[in-house]
N, C-alpha and C. Protein backbone atom coordinates (compact mmCIF):
# COMPACT_ATOMS: atom_id res chain seq x y z
N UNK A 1 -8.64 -34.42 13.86
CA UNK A 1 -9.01 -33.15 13.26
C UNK A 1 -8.60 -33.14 11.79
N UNK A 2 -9.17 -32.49 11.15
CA UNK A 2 -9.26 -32.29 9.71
C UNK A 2 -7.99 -31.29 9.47
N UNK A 3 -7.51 -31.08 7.98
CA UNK A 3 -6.99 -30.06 7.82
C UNK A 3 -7.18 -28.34 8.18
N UNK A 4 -8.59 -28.76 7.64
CA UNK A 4 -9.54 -27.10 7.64
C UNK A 4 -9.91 -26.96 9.19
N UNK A 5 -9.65 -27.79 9.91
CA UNK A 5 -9.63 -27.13 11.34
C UNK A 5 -8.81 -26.88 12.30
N UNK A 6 -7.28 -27.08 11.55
CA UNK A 6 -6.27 -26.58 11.92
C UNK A 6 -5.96 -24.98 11.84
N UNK A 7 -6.66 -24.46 10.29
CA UNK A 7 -5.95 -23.31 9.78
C UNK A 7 -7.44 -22.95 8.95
N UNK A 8 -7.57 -21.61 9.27
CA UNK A 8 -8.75 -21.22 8.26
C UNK A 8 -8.16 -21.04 6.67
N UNK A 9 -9.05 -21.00 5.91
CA UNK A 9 -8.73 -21.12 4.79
C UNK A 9 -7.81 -19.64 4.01
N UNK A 10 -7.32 -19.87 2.97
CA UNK A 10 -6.13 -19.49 2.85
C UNK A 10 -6.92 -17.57 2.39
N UNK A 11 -8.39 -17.86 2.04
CA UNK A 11 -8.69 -16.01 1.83
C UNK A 11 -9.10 -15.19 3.50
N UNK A 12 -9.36 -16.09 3.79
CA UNK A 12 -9.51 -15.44 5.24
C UNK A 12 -8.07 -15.25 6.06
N UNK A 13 -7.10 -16.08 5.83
CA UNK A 13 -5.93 -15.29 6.57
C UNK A 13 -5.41 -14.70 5.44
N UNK A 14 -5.29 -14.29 4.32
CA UNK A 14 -5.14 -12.87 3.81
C UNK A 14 -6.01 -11.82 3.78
N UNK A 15 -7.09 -11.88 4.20
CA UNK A 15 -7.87 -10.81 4.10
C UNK A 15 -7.72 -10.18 5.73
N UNK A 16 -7.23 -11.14 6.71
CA UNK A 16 -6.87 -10.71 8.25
C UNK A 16 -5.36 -9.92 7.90
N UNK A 17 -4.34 -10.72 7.00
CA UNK A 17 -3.02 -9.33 7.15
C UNK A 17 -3.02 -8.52 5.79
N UNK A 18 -3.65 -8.44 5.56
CA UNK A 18 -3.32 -7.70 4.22
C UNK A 18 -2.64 -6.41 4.23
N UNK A 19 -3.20 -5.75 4.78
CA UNK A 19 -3.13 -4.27 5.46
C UNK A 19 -1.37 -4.04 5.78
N UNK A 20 -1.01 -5.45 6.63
CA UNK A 20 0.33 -5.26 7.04
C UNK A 20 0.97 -5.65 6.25
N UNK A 21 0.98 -7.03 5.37
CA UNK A 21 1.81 -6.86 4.45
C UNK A 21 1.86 -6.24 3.36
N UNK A 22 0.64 -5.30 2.83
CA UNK A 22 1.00 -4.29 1.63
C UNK A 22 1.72 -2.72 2.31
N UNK A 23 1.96 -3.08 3.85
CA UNK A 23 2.71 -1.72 4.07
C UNK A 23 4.26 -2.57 4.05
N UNK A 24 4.32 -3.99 4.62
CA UNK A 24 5.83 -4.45 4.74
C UNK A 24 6.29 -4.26 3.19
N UNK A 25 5.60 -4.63 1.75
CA UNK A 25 6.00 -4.70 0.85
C UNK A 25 6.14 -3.28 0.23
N UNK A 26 5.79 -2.54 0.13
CA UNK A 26 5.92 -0.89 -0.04
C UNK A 26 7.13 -0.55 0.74
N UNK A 27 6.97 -0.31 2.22
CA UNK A 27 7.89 -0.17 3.14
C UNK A 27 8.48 -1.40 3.77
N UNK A 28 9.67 -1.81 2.91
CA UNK A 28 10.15 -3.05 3.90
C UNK A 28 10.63 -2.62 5.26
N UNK A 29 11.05 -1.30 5.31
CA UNK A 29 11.91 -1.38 6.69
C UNK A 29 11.22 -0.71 7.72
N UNK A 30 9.85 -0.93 7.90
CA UNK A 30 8.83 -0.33 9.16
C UNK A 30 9.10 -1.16 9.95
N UNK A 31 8.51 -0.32 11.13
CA UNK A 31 8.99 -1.34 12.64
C UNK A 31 7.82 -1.96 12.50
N UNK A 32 8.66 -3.78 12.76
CA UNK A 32 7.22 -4.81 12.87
C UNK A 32 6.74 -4.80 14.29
N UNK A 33 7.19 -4.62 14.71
CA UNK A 33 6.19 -4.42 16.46
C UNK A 33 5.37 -3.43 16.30
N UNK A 34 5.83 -2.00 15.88
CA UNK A 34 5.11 -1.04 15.54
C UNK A 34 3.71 -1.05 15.01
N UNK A 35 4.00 -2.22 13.59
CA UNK A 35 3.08 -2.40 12.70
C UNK A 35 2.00 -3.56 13.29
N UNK A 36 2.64 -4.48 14.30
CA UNK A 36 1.59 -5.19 14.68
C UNK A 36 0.19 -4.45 15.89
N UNK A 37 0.99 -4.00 16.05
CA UNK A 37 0.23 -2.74 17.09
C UNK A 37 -0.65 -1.88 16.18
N UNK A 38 -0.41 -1.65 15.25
CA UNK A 38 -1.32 -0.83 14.45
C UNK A 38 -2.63 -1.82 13.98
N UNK A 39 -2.23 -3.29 14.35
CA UNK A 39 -3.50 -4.21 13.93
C UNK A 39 -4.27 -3.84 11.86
N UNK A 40 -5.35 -3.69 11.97
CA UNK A 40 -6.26 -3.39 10.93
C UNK A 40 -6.15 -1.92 10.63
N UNK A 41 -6.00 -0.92 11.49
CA UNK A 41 -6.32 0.46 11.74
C UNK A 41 -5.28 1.07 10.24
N UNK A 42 -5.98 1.35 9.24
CA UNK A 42 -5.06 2.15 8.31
C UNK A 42 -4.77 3.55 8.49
N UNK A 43 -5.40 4.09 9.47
CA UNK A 43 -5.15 5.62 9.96
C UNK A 43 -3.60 5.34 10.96
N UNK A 44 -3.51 3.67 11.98
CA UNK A 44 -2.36 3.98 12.43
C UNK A 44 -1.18 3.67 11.67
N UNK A 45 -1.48 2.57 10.47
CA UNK A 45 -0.56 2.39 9.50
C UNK A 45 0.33 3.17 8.97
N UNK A 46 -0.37 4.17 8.10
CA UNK A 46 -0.05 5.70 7.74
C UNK A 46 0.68 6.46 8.57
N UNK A 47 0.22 6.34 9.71
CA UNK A 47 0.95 7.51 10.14
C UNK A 47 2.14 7.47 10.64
N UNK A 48 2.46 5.40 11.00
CA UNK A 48 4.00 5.09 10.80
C UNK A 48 4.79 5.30 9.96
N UNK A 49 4.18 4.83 8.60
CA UNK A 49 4.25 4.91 6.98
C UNK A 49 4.89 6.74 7.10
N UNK A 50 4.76 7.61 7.64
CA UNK A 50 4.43 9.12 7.27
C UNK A 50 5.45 9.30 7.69
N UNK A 51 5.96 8.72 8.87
CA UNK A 51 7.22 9.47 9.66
C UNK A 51 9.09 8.35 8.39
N UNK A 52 8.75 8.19 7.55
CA UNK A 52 9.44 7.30 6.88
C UNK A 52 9.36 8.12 5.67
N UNK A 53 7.70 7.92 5.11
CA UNK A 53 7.99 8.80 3.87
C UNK A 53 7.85 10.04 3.37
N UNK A 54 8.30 10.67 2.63
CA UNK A 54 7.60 11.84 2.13
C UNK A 54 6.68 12.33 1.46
N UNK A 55 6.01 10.73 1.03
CA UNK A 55 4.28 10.80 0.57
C UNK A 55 3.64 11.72 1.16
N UNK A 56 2.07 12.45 0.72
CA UNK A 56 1.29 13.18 1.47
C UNK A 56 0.35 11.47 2.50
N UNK A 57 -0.06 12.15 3.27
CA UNK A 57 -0.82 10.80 4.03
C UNK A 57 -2.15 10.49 3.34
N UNK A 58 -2.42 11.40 2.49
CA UNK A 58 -3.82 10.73 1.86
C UNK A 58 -3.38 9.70 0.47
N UNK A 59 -2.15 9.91 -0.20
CA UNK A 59 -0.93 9.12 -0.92
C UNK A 59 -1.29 7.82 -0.38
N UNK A 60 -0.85 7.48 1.02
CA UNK A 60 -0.69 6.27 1.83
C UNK A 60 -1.55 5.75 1.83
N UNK A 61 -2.67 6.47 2.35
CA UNK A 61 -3.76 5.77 2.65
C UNK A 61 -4.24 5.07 1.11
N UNK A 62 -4.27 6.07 0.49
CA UNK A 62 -4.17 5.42 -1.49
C UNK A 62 -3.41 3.66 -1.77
N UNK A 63 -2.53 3.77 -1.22
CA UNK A 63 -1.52 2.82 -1.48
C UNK A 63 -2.13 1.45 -1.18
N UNK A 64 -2.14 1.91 0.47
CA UNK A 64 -2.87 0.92 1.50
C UNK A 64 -4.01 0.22 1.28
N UNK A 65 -4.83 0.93 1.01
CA UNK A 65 -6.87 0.90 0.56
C UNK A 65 -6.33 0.35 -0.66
N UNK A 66 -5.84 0.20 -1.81
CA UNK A 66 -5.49 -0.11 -2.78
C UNK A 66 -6.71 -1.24 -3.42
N UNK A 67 -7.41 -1.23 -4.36
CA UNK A 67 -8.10 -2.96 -4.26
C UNK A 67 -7.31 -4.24 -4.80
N UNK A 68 -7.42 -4.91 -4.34
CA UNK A 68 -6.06 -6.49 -4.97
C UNK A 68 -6.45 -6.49 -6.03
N UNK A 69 -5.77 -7.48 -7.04
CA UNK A 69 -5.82 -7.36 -8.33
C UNK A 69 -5.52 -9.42 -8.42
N UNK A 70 -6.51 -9.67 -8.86
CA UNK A 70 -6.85 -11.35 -9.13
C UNK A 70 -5.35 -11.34 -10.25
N UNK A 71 -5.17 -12.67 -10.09
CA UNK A 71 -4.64 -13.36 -11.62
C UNK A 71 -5.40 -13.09 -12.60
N UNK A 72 -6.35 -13.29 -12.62
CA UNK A 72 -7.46 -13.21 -14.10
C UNK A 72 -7.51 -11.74 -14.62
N UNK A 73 -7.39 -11.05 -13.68
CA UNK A 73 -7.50 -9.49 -14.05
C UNK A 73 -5.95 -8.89 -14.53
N UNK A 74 -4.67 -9.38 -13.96
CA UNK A 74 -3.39 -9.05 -14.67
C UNK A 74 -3.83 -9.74 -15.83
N UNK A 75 -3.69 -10.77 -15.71
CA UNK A 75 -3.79 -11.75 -17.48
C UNK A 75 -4.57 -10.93 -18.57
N UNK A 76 -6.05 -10.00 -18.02
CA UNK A 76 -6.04 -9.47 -19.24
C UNK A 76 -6.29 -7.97 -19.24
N UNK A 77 -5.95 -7.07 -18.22
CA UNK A 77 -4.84 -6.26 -18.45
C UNK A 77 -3.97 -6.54 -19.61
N UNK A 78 -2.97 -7.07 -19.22
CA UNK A 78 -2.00 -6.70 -19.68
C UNK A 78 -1.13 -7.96 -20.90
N UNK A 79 -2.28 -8.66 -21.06
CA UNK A 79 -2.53 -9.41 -21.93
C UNK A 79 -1.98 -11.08 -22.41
């Protein structure tokens, strides 16, 4: 077997957790069982996210939905 048929390629398993790790990195201290159970669902994300913060939940969902931001796009941002 090849490499690439060990492991899909590296945008497809970030585009599968994304969701969870931009809530682990916001909120480091959510329950990870919790959060794996919430799968993709950003309505159940939030509403773990809610009982933690004092954000409004449409805040969260803001956070969450967020769009990524390339290398190429910081670089000229911010120059």
């Amino acid at each position: 077997m090849t490499p690439t048929q060990l492991a899909p390629p590296p945008a497809t398993r970030d585009d599968a957790d994304l969701l969870r790790r931009r809530a682990l990195v916001t909120w480091p201290r959510l329950d990870l069982a919790a959060l794996r159970r919430c799968g993709d669902d950003v309505e159940c994300v939030a509403t773990l996210v809610e009982r933690r913060s004092t954000l409004p939940r449409t805040s969260i969902i803001g956070i969450l939905e967020a769009p990524s931001v390339s290398e190429d796009e910081r670089a000229t941002w911010f120059g």
